[in-house]
C-alpha atoms as a PDB file:
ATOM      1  CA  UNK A   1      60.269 161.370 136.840  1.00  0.00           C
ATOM      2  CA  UNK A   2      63.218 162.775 137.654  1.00  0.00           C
ATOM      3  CA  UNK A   3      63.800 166.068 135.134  1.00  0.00           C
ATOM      4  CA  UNK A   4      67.119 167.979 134.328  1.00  0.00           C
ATOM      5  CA  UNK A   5      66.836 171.264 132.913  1.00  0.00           C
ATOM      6  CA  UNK A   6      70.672 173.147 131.568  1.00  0.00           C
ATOM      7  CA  UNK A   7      71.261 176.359 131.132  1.00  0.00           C
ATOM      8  CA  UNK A   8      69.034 177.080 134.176  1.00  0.00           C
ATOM      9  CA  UNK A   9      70.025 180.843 135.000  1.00  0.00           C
ATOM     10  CA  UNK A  10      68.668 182.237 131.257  1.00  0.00           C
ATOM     11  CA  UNK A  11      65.474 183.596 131.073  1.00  0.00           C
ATOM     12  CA  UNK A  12      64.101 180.224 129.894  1.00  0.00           C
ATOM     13  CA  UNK A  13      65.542 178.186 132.642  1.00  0.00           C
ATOM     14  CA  UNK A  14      64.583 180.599 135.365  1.00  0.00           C
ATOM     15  CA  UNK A  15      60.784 180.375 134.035  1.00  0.00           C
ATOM     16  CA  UNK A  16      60.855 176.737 133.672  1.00  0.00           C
ATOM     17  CA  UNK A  17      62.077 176.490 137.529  1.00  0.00           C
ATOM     18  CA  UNK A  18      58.633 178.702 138.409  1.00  0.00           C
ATOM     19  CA  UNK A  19      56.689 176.801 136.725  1.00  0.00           C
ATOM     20  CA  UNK A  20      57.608 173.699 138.125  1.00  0.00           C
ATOM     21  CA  UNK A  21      57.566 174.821 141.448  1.00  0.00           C
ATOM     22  CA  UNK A  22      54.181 172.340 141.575  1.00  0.00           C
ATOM     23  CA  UNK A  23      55.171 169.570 139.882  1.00  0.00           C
ATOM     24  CA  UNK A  24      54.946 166.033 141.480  1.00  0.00           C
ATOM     25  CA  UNK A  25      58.107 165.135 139.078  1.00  0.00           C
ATOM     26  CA  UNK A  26      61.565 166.171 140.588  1.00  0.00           C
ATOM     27  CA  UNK A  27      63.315 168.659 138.437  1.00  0.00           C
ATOM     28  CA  UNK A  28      66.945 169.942 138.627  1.00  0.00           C
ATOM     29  CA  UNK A  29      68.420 172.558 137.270  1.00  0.00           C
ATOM     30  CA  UNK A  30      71.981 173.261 136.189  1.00  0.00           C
ATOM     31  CA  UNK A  31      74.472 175.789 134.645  1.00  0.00           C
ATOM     32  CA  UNK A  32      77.717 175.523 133.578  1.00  0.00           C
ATOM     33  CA  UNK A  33      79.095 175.800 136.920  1.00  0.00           C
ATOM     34  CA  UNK A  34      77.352 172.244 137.501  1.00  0.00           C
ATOM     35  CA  UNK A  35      77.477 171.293 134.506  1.00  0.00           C
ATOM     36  CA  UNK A  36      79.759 171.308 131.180  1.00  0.00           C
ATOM     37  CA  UNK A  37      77.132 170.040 128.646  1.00  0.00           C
ATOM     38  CA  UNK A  38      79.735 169.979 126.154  1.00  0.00           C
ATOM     39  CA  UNK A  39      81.461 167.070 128.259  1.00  0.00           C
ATOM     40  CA  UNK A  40      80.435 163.802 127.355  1.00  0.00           C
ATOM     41  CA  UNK A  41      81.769 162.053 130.125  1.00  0.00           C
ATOM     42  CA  UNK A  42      80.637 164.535 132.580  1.00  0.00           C
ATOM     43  CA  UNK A  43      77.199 164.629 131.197  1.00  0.00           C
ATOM     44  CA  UNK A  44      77.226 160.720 131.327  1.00  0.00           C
ATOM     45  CA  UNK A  45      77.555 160.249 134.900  1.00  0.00           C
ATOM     46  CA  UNK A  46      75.757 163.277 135.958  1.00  0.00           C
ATOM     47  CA  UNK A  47      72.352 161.776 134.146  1.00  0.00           C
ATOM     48  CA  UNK A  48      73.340 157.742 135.621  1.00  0.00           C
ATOM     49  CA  UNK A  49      73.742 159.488 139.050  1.00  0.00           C
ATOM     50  CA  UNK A  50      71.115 161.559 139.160  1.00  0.00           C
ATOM     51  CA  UNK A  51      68.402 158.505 137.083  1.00  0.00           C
ATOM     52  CA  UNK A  52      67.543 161.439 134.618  1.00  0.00           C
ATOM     53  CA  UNK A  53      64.000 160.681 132.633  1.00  0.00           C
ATOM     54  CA  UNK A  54      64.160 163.794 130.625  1.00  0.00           C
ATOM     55  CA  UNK A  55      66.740 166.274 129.735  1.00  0.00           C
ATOM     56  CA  UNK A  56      65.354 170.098 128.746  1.00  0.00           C
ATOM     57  CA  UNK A  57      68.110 171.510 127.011  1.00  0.00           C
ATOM     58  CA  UNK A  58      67.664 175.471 127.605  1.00  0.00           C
ATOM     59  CA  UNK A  59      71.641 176.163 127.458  1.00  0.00           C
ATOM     60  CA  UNK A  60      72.704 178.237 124.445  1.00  0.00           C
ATOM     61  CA  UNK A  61      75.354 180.687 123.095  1.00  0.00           C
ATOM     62  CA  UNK A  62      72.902 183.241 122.503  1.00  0.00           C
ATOM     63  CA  UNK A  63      75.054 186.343 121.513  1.00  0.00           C
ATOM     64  CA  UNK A  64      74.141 186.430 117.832  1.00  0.00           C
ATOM     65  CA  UNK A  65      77.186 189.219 116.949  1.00  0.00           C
ATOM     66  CA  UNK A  66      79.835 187.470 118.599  1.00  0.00           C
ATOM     67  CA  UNK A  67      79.005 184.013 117.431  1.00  0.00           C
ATOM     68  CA  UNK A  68      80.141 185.684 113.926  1.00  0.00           C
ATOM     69  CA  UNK A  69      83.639 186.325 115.621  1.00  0.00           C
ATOM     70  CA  UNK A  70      83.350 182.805 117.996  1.00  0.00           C
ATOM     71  CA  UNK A  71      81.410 180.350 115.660  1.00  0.00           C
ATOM     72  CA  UNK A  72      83.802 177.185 116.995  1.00  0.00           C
ATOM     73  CA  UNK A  73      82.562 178.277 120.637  1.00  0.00           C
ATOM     74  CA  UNK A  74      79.007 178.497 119.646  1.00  0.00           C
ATOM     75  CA  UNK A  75      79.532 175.230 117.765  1.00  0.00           C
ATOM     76  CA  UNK A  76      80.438 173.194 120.883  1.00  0.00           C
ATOM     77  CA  UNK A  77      77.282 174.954 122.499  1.00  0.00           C
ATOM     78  CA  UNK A  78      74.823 174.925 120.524  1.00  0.00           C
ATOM     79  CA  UNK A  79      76.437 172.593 117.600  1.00  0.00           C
ATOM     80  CA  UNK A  80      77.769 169.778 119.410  1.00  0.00           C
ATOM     81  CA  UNK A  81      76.143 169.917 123.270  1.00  0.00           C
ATOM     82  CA  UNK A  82      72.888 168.810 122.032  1.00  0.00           C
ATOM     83  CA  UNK A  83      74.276 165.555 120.633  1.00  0.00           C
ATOM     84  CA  UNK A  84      75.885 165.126 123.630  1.00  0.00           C
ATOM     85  CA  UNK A  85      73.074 165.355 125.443  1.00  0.00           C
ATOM     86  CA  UNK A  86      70.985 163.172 123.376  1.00  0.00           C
ATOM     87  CA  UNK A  87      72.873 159.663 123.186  1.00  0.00           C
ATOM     88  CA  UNK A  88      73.551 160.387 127.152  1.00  0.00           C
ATOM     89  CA  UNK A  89      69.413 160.345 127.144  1.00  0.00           C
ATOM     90  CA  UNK A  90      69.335 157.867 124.670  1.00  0.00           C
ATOM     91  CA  UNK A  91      71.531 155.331 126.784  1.00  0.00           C
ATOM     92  CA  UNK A  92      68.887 155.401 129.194  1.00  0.00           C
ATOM     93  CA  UNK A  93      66.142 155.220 127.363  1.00  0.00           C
ATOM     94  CA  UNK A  94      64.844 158.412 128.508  1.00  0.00           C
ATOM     95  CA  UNK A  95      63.309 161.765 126.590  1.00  0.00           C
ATOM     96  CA  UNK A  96      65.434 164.945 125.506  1.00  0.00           C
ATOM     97  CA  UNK A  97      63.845 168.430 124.719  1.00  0.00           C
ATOM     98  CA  UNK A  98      65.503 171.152 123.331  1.00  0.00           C
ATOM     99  CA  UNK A  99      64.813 174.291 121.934  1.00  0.00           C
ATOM    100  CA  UNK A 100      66.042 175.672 118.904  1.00  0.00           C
ATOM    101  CA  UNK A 101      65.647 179.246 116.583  1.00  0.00           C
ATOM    102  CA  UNK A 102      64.088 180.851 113.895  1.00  0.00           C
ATOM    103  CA  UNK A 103      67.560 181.817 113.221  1.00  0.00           C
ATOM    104  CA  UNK A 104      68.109 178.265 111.218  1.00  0.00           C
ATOM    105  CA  UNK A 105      65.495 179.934 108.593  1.00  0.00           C
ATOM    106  CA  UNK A 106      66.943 182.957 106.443  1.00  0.00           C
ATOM    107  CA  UNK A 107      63.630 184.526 106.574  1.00  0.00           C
ATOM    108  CA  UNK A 108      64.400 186.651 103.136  1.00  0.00           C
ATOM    109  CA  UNK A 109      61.321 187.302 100.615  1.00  0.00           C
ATOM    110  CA  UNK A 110      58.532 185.254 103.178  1.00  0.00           C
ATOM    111  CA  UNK A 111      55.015 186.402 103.842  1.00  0.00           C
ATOM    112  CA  UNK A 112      53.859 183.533 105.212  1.00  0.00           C
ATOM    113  CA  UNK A 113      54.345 181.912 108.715  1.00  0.00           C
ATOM    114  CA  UNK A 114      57.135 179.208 108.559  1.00  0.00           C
ATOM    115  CA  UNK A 115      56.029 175.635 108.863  1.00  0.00           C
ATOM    116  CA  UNK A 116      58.459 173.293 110.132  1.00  0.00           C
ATOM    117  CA  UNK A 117      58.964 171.601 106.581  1.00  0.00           C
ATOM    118  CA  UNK A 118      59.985 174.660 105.414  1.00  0.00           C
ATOM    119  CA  UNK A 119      63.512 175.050 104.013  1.00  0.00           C
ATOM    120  CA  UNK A 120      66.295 176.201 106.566  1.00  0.00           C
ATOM    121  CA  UNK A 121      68.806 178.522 105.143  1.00  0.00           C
ATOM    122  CA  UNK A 122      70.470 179.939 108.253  1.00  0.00           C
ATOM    123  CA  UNK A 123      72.513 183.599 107.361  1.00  0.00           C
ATOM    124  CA  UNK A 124      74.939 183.777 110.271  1.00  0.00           C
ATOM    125  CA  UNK A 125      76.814 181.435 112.550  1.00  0.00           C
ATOM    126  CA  UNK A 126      74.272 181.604 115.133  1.00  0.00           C
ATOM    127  CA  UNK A 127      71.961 179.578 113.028  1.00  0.00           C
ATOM    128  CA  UNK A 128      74.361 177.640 111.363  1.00  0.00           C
ATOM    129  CA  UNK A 129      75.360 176.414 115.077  1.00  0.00           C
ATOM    130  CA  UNK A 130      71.682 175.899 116.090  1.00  0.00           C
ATOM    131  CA  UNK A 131      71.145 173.972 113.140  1.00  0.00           C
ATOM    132  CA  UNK A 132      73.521 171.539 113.541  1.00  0.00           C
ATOM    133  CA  UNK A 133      72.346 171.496 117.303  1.00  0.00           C
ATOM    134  CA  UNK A 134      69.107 169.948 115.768  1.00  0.00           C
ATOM    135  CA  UNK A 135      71.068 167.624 113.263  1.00  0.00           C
ATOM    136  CA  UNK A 136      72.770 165.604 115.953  1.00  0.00           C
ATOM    137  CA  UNK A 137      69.693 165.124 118.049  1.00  0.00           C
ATOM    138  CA  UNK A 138      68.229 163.820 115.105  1.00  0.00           C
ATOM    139  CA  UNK A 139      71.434 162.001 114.096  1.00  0.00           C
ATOM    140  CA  UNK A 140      71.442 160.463 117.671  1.00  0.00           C
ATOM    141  CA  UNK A 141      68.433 158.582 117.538  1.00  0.00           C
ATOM    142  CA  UNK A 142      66.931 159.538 120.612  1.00  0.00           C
ATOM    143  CA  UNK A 143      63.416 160.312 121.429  1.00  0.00           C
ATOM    144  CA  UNK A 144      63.108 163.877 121.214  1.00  0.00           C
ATOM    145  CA  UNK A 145      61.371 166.713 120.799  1.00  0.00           C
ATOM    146  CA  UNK A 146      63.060 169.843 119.301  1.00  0.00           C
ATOM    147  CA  UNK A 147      60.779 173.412 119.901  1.00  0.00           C
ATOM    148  CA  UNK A 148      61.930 176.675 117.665  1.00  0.00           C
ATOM    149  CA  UNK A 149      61.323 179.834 119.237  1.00  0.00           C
ATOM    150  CA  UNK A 150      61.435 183.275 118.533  1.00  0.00           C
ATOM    151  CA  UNK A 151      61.961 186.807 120.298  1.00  0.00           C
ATOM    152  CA  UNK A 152      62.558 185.290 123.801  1.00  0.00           C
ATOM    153  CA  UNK A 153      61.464 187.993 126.618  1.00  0.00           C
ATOM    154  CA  UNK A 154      60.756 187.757 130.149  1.00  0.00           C
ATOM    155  CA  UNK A 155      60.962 189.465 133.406  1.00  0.00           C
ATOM    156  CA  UNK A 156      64.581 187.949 134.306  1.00  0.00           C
ATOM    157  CA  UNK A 157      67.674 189.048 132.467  1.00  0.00           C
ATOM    158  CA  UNK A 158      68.604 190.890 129.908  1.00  0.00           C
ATOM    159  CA  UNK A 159      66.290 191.313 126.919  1.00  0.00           C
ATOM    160  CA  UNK A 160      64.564 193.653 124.341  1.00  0.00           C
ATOM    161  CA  UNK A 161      61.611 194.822 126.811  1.00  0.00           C
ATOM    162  CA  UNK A 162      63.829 195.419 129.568  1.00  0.00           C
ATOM    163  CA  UNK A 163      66.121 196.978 127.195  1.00  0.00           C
ATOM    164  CA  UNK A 164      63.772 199.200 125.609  1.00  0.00           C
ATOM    165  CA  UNK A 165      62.446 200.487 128.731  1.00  0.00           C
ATOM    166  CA  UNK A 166      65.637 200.958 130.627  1.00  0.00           C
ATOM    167  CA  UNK A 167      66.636 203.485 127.251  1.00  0.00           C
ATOM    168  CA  UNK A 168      63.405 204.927 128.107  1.00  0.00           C
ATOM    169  CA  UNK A 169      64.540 206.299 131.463  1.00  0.00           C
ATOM    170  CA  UNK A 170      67.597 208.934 129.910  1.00  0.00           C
ATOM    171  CA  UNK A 171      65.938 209.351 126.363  1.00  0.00           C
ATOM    172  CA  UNK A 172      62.848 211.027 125.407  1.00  0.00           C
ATOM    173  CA  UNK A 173      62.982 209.177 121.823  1.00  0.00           C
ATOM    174  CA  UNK A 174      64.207 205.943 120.299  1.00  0.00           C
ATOM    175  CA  UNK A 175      64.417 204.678 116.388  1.00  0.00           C
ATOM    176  CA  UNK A 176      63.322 200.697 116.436  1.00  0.00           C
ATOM    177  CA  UNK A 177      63.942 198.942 113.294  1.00  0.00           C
ATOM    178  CA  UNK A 178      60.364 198.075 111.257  1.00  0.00           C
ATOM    179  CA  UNK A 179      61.457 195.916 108.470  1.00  0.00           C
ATOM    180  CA  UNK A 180      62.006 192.541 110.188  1.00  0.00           C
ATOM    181  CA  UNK A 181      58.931 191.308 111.279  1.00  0.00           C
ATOM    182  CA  UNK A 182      58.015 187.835 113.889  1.00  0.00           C
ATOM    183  CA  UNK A 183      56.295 186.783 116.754  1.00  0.00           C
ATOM    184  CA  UNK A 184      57.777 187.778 120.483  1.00  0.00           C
ATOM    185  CA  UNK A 185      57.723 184.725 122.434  1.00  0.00           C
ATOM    186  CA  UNK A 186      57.365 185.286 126.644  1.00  0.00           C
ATOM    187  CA  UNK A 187      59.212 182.722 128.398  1.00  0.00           C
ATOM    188  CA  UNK A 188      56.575 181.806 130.998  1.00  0.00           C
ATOM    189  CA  UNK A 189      54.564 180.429 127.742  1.00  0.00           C
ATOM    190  CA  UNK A 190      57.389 178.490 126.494  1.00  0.00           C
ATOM    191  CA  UNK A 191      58.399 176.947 130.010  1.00  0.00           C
ATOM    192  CA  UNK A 192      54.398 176.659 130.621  1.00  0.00           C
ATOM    193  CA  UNK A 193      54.363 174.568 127.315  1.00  0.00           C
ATOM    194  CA  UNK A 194      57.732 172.521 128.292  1.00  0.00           C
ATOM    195  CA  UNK A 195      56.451 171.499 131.644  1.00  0.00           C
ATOM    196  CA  UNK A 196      52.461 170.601 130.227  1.00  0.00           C
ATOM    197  CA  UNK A 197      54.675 167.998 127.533  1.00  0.00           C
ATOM    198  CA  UNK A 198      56.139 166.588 130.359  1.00  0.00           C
ATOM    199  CA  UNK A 199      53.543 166.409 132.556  1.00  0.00           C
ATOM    200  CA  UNK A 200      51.203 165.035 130.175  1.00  0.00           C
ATOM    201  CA  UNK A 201      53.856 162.375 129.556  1.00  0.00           C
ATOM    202  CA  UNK A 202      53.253 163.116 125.629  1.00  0.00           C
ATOM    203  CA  UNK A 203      56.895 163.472 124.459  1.00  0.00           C
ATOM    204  CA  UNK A 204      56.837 159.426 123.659  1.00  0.00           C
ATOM    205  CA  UNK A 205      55.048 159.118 119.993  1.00  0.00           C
ATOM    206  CA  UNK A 206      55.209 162.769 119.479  1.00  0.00           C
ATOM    207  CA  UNK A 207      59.137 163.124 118.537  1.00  0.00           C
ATOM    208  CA  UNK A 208      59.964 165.467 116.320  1.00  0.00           C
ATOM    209  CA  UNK A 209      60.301 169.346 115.492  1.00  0.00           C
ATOM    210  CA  UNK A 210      57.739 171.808 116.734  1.00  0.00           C
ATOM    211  CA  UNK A 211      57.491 175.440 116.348  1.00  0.00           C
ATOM    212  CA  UNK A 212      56.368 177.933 119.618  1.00  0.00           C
ATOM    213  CA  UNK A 213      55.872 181.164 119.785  1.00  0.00           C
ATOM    214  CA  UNK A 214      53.602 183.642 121.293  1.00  0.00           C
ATOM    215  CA  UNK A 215      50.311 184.290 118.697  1.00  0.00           C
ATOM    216  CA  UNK A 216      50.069 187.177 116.181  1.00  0.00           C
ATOM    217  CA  UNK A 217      53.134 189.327 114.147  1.00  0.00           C
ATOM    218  CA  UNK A 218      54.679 192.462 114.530  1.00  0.00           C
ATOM    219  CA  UNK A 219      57.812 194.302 113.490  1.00  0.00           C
ATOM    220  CA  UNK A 220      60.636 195.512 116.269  1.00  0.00           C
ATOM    221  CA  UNK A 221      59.097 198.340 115.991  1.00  0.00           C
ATOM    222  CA  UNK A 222      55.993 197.435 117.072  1.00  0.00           C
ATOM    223  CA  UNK A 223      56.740 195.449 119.907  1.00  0.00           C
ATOM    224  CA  UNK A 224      58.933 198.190 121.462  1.00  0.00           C
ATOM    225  CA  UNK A 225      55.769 200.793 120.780  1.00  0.00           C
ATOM    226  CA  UNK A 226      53.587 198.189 122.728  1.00  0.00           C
ATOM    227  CA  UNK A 227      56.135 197.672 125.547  1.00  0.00           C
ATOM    228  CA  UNK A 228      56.400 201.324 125.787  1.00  0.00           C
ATOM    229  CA  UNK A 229      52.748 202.488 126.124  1.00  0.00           C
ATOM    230  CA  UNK A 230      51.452 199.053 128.364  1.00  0.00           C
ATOM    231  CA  UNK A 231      54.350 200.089 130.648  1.00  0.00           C
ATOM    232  CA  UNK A 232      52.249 203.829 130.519  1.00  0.00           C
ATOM    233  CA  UNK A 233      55.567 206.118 129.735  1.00  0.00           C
ATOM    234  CA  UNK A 234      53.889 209.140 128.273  1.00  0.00           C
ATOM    235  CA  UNK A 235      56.254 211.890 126.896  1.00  0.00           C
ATOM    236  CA  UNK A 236      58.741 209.353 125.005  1.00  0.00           C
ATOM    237  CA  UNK A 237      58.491 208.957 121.135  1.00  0.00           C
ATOM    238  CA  UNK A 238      59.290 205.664 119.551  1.00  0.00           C
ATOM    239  CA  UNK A 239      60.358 206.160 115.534  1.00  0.00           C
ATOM    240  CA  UNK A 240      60.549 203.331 113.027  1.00  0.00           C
ATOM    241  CA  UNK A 241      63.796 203.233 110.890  1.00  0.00           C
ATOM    242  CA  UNK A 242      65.119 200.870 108.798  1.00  0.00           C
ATOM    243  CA  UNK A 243      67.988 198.194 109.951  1.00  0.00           C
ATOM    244  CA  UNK A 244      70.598 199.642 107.760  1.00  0.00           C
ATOM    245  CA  UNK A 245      70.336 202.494 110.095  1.00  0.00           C
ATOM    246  CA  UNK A 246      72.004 199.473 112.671  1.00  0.00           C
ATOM    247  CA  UNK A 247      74.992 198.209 110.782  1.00  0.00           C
ATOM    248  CA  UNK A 248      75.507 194.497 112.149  1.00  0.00           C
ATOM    249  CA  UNK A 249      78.002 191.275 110.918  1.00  0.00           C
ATOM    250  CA  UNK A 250      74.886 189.415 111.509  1.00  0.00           C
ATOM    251  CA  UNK A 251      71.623 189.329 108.624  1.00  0.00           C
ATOM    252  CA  UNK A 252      68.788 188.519 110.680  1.00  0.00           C
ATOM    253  CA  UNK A 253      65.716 187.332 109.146  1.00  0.00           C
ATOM    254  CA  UNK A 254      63.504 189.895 107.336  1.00  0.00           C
ATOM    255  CA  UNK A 255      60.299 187.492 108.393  1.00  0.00           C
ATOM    256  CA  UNK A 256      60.338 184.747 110.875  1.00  0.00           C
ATOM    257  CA  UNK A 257      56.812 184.615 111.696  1.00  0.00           C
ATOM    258  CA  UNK A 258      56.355 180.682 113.101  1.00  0.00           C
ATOM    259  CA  UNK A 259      53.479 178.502 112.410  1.00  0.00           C
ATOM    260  CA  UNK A 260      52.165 176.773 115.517  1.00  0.00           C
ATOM    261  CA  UNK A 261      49.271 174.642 113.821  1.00  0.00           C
ATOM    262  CA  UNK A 262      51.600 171.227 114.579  1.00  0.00           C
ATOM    263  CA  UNK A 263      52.030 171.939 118.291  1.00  0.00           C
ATOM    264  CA  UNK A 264      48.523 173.544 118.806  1.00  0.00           C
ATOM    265  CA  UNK A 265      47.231 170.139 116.716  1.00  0.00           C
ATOM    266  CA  UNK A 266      49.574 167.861 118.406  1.00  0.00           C
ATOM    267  CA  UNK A 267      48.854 169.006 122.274  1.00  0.00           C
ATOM    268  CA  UNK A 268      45.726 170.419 122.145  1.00  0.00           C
ATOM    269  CA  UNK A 269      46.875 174.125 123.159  1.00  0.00           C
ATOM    270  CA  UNK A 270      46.125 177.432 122.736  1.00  0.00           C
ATOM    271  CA  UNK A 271      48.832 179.904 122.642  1.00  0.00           C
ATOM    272  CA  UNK A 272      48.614 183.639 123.760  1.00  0.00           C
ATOM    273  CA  UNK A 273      48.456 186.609 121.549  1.00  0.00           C
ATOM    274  CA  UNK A 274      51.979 188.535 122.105  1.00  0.00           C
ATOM    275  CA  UNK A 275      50.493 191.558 123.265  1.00  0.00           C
ATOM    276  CA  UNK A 276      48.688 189.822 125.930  1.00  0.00           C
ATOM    277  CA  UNK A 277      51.771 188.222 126.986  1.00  0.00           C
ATOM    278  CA  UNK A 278      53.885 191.364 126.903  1.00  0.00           C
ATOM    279  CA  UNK A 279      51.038 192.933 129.472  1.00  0.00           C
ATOM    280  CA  UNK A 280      51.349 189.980 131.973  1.00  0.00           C
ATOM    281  CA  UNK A 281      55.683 190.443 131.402  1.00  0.00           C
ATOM    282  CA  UNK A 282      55.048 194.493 132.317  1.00  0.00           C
ATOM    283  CA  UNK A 283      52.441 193.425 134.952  1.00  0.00           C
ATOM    284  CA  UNK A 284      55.580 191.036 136.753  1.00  0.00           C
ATOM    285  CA  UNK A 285      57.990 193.836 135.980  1.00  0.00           C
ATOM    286  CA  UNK A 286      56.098 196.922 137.432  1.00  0.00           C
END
């Protein structure tokens, strides 16, 4: 099968690409240099030309404070592209995934992991956008499979482990906010995940949403403690504060923990504790 994969320089796409490396299907990867997803037309004929099976849709406008100030460019992004995307799949009766946020859930007063049935009450135009991302795949009709994810790291790009340990090098201390709690979610797991559904040739009969994320909960603050002491930097203090010490436009969810039962269930997987995960990440990085 012949597999394209957008928004293939982001820490998603760039992990998909290694783990692919030994697949017998054919994958190819674009950005927006090859590829303006937001283009109907161009998306059309690049998918005819190219006898595209199955689209992974990794391509996002992931800046969560400036979609606030640019919500009608995150719209055509992450709004409008995936629609796009699916009916071009659609026409060819081929397979779309794409992979949505725990952004489209408010998060406010939970204590229990989110299940996909659960409400969505996005607080900012990040999730808005993502959310109507998943309403037009659906709207479209296409076979598809839509994964929400959480607390994307990896060892490409920029992120909140490389972050945190590149504010390690000048400072001896850090404050890490403690009262919004989730699941980090390493890329390799999530491409790992992608590529098994499409190897396994299980996306037909098993449309719908799915939730992803690495195993376990923790708060900012914990995650940045972890990265900090599995990367061994002794002599640096990590303090928990609480996010009104961060003023942002954006409310983020206060707990976004995801339930993986229907994926683990559905493709008979196990999924990696975080703090596993964050080891092999620090493992790459080192």
């Amino acid at each position: 099968m012949n597999i394209l994969v957008t928004g293939a320089n982001g820490q998603l796409g760039r992990s998909i690409r290694k783990e692919s490396e030994n697949s017998s299907d054919n994958y190819i990867f674009t950005d927006v240099a090859e590829l303006d997803i937001t283009d109907p037309t161009a998306v059309e004929e690049f998918v005819d030309k190219n006898d595209v099976d199955v689209i992974v849709n990794c391509a996002a406008y992931t800046n969560v404070d400036a979609a606030e100030d640019n919500e009608s460019i995150a719209l055509k992004i992450n709004g409008e592209a995936p629609g796009i995307l699916a009916r071009a799949i659609k026409k060819r009766d081929g397979s779309l995934i794409h992979v949505s946020t725990d952004y489209v859930f408010g998060g406010a007063g939970k204590n229990v992991p989110l299940s996909e049935s659960e409400p969505t009450n996005p607080t900012g135009a990040y999730g808005r956008t993502k959310l109507r991302g998943e309403e037009e795949i659906e709207k479209s009709g296409a076979s598809a499979i839509i994964l929400r994810t959480a607390w994307l790291y990896s060892d490409y790009g920029n992120n909140f482990v490389e972050k945190i340990l590149k504010l390690l090098e000048t400072r001896d201390s850090l404050k890490v906010v403690f009262d919004q709690c989730g699941t980090p979610t390493y890329a390799t797991d999530l491409a790992k995940a992608i590529v098994d559904i499409i190897s396994s040739r299980k996306i037909r009969g098993n449309e719908g949403i799915y939730h992803f994320s690495n195993e376990g909960v923790c708060s900012w603050y914990d995650f940045a403690l972890a990265a900090k002491d599995f990367a061994g930097l002794k002599g640096k203090d990590i303090f928990p504060c609480h996010s009104t010490e961060f003023p942002s436009k954006v409310v983020r969810p206060s707990y976004s923990v995801l339930d993986k039962t229907k994926y683990k269930e559905t493709f008979g997987r196990e999924i990696p504790h975080w703090s596993h995960s964050l080891q092999d990440c620090l493992r790459k990085l080192s």
